[in-house]
Protein backbone atom coordinates (compact mmCIF):
# COMPACT_ATOMS: atom_id res chain seq x y z
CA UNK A 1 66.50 147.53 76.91
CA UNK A 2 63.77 144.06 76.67
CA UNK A 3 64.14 142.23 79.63
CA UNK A 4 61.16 140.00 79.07
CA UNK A 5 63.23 137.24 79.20
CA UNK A 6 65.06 137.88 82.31
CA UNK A 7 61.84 137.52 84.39
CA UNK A 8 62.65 135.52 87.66
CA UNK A 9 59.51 136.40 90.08
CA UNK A 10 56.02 137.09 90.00
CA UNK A 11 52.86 138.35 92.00
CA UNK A 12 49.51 138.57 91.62
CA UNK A 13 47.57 140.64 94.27
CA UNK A 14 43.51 140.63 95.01
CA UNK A 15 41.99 143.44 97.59
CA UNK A 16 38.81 142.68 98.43
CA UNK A 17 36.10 145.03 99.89
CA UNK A 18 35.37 146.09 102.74
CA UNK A 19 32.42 144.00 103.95
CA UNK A 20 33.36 140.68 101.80
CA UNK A 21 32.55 137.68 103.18
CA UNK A 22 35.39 135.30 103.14
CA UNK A 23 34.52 131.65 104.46
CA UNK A 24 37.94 130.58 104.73
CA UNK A 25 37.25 126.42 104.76
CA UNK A 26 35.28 127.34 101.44
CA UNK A 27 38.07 129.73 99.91
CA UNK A 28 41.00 126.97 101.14
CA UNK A 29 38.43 123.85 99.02
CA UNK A 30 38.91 126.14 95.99
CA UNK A 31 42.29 126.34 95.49
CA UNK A 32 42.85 123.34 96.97
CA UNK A 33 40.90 121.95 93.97
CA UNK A 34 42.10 124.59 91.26
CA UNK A 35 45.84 124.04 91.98
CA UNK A 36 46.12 120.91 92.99
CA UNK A 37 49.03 120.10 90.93
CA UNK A 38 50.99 123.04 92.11
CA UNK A 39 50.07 122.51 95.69
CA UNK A 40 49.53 118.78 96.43
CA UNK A 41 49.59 119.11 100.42
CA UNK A 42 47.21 120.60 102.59
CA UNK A 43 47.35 124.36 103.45
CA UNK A 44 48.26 126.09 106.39
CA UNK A 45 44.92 127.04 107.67
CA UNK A 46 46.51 129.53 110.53
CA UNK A 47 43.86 129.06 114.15
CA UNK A 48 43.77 132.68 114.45
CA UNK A 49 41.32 134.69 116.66
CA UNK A 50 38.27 136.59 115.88
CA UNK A 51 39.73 139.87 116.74
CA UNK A 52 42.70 139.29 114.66
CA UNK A 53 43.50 141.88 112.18
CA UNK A 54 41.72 141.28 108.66
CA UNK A 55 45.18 141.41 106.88
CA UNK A 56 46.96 138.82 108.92
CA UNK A 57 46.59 135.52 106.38
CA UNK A 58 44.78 133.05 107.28
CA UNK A 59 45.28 130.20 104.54
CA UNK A 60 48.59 129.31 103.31
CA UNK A 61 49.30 127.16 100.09
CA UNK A 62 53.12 126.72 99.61
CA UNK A 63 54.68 124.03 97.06
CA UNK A 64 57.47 121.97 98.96
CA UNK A 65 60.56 123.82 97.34
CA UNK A 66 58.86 127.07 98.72
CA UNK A 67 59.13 128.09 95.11
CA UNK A 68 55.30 129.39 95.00
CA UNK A 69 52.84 130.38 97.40
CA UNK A 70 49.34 131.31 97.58
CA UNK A 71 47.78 132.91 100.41
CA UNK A 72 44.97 134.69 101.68
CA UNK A 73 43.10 136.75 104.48
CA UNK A 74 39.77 138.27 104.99
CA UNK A 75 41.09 141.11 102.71
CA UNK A 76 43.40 140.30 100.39
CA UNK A 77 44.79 137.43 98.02
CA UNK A 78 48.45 136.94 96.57
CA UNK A 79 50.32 134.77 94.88
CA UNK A 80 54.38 134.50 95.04
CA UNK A 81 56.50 132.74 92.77
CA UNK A 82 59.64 132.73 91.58
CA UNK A 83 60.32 131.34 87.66
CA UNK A 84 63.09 129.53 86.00
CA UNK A 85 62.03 130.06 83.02
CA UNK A 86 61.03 133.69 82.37
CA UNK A 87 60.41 133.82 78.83
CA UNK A 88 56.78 132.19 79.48
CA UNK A 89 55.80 134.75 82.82
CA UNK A 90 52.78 136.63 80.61
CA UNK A 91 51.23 133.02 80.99
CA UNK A 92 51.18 132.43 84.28
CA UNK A 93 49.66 135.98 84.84
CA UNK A 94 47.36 135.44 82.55
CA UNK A 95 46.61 131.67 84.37
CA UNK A 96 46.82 133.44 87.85
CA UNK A 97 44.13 135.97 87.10
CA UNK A 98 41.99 133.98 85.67
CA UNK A 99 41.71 131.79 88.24
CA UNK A 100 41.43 134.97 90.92
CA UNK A 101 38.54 136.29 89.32
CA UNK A 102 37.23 132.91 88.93
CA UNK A 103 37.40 132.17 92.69
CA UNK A 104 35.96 135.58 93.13
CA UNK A 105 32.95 135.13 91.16
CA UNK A 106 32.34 132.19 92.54
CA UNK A 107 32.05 133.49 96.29
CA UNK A 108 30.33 136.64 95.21
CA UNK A 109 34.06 138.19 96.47
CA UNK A 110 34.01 141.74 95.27
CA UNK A 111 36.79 143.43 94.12
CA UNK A 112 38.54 146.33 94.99
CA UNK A 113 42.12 146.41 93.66
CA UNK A 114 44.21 144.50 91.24
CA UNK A 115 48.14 144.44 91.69
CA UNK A 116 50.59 143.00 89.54
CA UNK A 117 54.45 142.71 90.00
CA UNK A 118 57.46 141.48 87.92
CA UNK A 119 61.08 141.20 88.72
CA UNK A 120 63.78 140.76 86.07
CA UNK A 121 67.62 140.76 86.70
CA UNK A 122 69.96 142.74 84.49
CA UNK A 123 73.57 142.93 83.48
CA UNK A 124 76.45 145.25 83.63
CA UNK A 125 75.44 147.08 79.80
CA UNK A 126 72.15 147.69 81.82
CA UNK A 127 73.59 149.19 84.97
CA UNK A 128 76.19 151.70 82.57
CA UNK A 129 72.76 152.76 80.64
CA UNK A 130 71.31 153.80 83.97
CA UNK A 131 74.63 155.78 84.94
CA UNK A 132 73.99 157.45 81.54
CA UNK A 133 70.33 159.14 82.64
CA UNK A 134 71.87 160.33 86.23
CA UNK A 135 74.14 163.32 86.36
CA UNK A 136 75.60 162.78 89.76
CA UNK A 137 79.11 161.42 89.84
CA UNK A 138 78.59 159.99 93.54
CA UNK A 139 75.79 157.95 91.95
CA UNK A 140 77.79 156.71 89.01
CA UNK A 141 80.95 155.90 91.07
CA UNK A 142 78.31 153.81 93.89
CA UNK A 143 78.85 149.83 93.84
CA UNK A 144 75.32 149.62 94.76
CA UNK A 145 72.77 152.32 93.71
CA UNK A 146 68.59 152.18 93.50
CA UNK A 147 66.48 154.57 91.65
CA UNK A 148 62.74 154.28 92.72
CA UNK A 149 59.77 156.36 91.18
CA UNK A 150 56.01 156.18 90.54
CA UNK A 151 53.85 156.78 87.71
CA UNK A 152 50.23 157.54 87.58
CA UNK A 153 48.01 157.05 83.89
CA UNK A 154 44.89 155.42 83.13
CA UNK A 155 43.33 152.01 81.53
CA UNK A 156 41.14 153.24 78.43
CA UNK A 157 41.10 156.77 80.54
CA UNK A 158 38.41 155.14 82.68
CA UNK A 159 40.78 153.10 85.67
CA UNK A 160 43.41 155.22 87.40
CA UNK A 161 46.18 153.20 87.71
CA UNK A 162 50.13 153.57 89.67
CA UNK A 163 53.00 152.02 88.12
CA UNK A 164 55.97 151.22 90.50
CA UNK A 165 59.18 151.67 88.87
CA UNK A 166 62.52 150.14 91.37
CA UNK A 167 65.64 149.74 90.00
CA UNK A 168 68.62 148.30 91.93
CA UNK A 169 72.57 148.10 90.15
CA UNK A 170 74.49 145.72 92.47
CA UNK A 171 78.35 146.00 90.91
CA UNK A 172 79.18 142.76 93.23
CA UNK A 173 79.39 139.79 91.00
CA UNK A 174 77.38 138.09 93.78
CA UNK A 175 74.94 140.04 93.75
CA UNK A 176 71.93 140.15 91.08
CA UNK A 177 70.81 143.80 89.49
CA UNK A 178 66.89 143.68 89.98
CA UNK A 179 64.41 146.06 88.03
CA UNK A 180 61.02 145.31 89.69
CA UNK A 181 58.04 146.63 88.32
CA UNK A 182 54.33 147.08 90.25
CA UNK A 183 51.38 148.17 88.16
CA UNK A 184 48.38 148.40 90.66
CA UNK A 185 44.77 150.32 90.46
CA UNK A 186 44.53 153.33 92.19
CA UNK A 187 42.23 153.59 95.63
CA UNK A 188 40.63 156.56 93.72
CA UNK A 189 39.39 153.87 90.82
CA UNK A 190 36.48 151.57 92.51
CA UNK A 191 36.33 148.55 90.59
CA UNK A 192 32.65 148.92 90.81
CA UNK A 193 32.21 146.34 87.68
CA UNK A 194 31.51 143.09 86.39
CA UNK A 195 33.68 139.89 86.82
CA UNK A 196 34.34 140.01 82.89
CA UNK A 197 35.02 143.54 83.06
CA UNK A 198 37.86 142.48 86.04
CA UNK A 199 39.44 139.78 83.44
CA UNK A 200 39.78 142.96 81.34
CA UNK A 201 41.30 145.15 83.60
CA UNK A 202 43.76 142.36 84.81
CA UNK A 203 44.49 142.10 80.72
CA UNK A 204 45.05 145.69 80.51
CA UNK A 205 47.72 145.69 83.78
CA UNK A 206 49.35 143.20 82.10
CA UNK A 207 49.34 144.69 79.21
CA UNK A 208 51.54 148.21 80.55
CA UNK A 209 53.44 145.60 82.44
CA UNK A 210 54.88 144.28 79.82
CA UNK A 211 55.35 147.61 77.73
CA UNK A 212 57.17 148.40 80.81
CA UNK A 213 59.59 145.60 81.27
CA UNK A 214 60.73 146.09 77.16
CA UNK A 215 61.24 149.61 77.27
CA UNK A 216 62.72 150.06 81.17
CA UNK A 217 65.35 152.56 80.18
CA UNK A 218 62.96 154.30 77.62
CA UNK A 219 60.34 154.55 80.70
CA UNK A 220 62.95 156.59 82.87
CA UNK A 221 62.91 159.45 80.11
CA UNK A 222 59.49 160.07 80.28
């Protein structure tokens, strides 16, 4: 079953090495620059101290319906956002990373990870086909049920990757069925490389990501 058109949320993810540099005025000008039509008012720079830990954020870029955010820490860089439109998500990933690797490049930022994750809501035909692939009647009879499972293959055999497979069947009628999808690089896979060879990588997570979300069902027979 294609859900590419049932997309409803979206992040981008950015791990940084250990050792980067992050001058967070200079990281906050940035984006304040790159996305200032997505985030017209001043982040939340967070007065955090030294000894903080280097996960903790500390910018925060939210739009004023809280439906996107950008943040980031001495470690790590993510955008949220939720679509209302999902038949046009491939371009905002492709916009999102861009811009990333851009923002990298320009701070000499290296690289250590990439992460990408979708979420697409399904219907009752969907939840049925699922029952169909488990053999376990406690499972089938469930109102709500999650199956959750992780793959491991390869960009071009070179860059190890994961891909995060979590499906939830909500029978409520109030409740949305969710298939969320995470493709990420592996720790084992430095990402040793170029900033043009990061644009390609990015490319080539998006790329299974969206094999993925058409062929969900397909993916739990493998």
């Amino acid at each position: 079953m294609d859900l590419s058109n049932d997309v409803f949320g979206m992040q981008v993810a950015f791990f940084f090495d250990e050792g980067s540099n992050i001058s967070i005025l200079d990281f906050a000008g940035e984006i304040k620059e790159l996305y200032k039509a997505m985030f017209p008012d001043d982040p939340q720079i967070l007065p955090l101290p030294s000894d903080a830990p280097p996960e903790v954020p500390r910018c925060i870029f939210q739009k004023e319906d809280a439906s996107a955010r950008l943040s980031f820490s001495q470690v790590r860089m993510d955008f949220n956002a939720g679509l209302k439109d999902g038949r046009g998500w491939k371009n905002n990933y492709e916009t999102i990373i861009y811009t990333f690797v851009q923002i990298c490049k320009k701070f000499n930022v290296s690289v250590r990870r990439i992460g990408l994750v979708i979420q697409a809501s399904t219907d009752t035909q969907f939840g049925e086909e699922v029952n169909k692939l488990v053999n376990y009647t406690s499972f089938k009879q469930s109102q709500e049920k999650s199956i959750f499972w992780v793959d491991k293959t390869s960009l071009n055999g070179k860059v190890e990757i994961n891909v995060v497979n979590n499906i939830q069947i909500n029978n409520n009628l109030d409740k949305k069925s969710i298939v969320t999808l995470d493709v990420n690089t592996s720790n084992e896979s430095s990402l040793s490389c170029t900033y043009r060879e990061l644009l390609t990588i990015g490319s080539g997570l998006l790329s299974e990501l969206e094999e993925r979300l058409k062929n969900v069902l397909r993916a739990t027979e493998r």
